[in-house]
N, C-alpha and C. Protein backbone atom coordinates (compact mmCIF):
# COMPACT_ATOMS: atom_id res chain seq x y z
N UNK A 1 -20.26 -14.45 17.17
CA UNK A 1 -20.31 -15.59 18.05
C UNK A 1 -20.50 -15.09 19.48
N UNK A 2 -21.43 -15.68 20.15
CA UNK A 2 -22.03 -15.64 21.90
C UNK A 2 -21.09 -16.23 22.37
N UNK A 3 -20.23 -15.77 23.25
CA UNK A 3 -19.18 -16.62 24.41
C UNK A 3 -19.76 -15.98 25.39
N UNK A 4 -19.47 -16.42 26.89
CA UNK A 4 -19.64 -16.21 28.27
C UNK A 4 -18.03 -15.99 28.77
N UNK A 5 -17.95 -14.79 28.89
CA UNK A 5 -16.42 -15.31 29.55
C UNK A 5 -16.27 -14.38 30.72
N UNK A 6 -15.50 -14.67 32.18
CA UNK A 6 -15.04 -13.85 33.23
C UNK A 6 -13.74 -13.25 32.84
N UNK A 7 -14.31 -11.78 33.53
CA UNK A 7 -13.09 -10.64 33.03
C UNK A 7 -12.41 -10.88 34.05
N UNK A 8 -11.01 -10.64 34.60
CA UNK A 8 -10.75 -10.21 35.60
C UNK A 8 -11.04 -8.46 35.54
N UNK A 9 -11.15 -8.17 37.14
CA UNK A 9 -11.84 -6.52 37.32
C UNK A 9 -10.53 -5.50 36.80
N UNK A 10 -9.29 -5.62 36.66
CA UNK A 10 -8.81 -4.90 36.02
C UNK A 10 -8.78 -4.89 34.16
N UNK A 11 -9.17 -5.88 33.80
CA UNK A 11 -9.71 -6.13 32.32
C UNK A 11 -11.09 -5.38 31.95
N UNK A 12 -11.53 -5.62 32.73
CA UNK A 12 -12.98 -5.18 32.87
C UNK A 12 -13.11 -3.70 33.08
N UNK A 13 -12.34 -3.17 33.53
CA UNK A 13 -11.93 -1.73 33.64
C UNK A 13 -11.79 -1.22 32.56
N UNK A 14 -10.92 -1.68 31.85
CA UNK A 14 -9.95 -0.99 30.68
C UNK A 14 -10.89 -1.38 29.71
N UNK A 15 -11.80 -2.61 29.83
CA UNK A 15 -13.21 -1.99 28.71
C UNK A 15 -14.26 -1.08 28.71
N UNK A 16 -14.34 -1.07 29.94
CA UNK A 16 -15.57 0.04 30.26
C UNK A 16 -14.94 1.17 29.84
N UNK A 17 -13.64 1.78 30.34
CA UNK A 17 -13.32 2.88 29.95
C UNK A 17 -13.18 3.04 28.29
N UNK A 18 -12.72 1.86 27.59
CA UNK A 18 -12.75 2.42 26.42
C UNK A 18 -14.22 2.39 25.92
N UNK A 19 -14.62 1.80 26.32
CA UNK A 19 -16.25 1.46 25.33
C UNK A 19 -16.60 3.06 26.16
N UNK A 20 -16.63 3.79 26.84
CA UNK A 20 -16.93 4.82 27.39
C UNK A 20 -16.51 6.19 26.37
N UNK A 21 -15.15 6.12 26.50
CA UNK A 21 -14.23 6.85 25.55
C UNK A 21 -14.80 6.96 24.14
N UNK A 22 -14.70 5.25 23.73
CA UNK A 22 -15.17 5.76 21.92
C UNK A 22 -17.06 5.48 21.50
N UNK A 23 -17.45 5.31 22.49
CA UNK A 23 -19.17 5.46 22.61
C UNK A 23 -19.23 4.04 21.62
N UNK A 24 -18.68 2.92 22.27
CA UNK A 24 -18.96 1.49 21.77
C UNK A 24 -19.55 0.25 22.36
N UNK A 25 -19.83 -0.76 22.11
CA UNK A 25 -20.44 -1.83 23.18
C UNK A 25 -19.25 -2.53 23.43
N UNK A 26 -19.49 -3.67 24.92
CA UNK A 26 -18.24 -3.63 25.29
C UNK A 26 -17.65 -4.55 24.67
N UNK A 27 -18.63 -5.76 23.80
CA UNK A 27 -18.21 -6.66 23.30
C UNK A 27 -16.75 -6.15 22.18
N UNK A 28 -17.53 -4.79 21.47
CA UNK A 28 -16.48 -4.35 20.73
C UNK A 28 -14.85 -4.04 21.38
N UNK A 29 -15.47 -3.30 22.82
CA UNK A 29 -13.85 -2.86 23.16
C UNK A 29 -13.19 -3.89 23.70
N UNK A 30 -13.75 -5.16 23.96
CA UNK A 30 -12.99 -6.34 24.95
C UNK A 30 -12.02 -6.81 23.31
N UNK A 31 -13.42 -6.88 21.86
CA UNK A 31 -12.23 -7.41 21.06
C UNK A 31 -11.28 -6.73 20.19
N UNK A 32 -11.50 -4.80 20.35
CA UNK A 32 -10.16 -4.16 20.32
C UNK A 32 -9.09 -4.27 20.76
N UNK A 33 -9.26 -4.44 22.78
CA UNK A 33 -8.34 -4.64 23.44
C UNK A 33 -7.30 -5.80 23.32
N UNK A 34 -8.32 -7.47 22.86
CA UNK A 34 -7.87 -8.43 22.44
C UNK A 34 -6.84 -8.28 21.15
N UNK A 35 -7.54 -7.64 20.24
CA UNK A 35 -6.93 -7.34 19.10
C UNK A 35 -5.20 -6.72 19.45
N UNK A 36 -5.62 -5.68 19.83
CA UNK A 36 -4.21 -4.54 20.44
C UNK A 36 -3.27 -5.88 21.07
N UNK A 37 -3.64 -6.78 22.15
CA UNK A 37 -3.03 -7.58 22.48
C UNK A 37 -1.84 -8.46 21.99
N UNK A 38 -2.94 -8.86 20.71
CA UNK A 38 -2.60 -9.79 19.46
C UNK A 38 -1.24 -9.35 18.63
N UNK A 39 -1.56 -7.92 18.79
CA UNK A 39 -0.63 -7.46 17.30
C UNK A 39 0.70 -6.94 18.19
N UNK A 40 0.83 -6.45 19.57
CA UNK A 40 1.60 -6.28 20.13
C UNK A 40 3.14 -7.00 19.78
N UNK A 41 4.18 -6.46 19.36
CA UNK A 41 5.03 -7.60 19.29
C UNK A 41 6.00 -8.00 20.35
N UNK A 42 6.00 -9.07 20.38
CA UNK A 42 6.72 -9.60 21.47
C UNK A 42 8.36 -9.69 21.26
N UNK A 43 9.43 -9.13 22.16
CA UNK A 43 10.62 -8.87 22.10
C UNK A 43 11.34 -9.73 22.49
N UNK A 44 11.79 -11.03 21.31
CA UNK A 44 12.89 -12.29 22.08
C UNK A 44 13.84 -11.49 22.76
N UNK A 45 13.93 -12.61 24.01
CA UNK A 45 15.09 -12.17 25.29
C UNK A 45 16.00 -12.80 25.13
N UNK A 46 17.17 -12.46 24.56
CA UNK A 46 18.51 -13.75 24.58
C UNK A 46 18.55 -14.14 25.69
N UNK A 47 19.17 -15.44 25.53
CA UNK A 47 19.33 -16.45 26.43
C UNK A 47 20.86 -16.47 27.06
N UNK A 48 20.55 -16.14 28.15
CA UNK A 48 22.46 -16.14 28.84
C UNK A 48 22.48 -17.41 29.82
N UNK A 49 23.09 -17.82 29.61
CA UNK A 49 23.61 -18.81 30.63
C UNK A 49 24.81 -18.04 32.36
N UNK A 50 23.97 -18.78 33.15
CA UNK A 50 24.51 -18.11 33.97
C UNK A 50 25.71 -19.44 34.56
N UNK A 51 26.30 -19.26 35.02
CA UNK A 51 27.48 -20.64 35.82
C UNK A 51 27.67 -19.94 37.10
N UNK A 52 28.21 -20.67 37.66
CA UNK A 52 28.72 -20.64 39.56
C UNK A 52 29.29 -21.83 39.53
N UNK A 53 30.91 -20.79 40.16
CA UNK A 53 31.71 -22.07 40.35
C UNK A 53 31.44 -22.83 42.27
N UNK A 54 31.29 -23.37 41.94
CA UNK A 54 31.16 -24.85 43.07
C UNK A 54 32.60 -25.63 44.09
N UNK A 55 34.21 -24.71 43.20
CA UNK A 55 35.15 -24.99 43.97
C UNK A 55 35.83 -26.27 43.66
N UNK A 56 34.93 -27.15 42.51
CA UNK A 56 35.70 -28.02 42.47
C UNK A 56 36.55 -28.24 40.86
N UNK A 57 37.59 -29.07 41.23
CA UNK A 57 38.73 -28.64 40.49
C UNK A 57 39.02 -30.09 39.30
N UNK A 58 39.29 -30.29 38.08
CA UNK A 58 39.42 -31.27 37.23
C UNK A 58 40.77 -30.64 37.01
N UNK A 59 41.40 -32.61 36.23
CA UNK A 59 42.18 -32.76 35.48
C UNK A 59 42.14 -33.37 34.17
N UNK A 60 43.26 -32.91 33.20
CA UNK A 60 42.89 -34.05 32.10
C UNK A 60 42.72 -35.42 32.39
N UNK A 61 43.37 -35.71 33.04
CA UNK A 61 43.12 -36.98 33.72
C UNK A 61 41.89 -37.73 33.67
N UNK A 62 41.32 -36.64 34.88
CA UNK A 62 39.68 -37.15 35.04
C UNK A 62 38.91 -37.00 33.79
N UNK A 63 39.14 -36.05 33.05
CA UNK A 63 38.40 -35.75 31.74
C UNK A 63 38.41 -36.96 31.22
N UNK A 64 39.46 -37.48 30.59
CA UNK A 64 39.64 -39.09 29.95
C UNK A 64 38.86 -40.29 30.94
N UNK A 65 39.61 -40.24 31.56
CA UNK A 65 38.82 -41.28 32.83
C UNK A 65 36.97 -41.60 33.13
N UNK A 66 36.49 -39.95 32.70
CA UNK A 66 34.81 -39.69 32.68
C UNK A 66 34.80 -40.02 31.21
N UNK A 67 34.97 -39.84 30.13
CA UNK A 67 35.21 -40.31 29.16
C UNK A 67 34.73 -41.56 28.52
N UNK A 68 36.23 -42.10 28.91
CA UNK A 68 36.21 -43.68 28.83
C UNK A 68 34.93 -44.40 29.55
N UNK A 69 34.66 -43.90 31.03
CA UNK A 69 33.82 -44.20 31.36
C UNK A 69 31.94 -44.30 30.64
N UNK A 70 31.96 -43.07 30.16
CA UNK A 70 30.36 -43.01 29.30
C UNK A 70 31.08 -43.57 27.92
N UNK A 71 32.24 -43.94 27.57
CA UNK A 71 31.99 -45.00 26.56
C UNK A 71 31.78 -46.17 26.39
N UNK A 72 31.59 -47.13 28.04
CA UNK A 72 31.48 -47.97 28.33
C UNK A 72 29.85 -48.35 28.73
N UNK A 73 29.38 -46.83 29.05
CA UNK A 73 28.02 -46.97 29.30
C UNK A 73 27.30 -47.03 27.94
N UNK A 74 27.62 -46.13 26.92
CA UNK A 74 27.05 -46.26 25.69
C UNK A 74 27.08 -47.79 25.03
N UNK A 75 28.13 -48.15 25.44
CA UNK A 75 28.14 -49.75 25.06
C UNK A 75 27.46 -50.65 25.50
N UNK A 76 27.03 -50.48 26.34
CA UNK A 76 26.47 -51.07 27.54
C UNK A 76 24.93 -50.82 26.96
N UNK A 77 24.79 -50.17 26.64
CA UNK A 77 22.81 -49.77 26.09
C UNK A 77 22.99 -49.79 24.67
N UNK A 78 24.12 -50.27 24.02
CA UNK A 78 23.67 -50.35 22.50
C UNK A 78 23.74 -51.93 22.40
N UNK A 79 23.91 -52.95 23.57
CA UNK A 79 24.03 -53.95 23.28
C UNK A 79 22.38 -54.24 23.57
């Protein structure tokens, strides 16, 4: 298949040099390089949660109080 596509000049580098290296056309080394790309495996990053405390301070109190409160809102949108 004929595509048209813009390399960026450091892409474009790293084909010339290989198509240079293994005496290939560049179409071939753009879809080695692609290839190499492809198979590369990618290393999941766990996910950390970061927090910062902000200084401010709860009680059970308020816990119930916020509570009660979004149970009134839930009621409120299931009617």
């Amino acid at each position: 298949m004929r595509t048209t596509v813009r390399l960026d000049p450091e892409v474009a580098a790293a084909a010339e040099r290989l198509r240079r290296e293994r005496h290939i056309g560049l179409g071939e080394a753009v879809n080695e390089l692609a290839r190499a790309g492809l198979a590369r495996e990618q290393k999941a990053v766990p996910f950390r949660q970061r927090t910062a405390s902000v200084g401010l301070r709860t009680d059970v109190a308020d816990i119930a109080d916020t509570l009660e409160l979004l149970d009134q809102y839930d009621a409120e949108d299931a009617r």
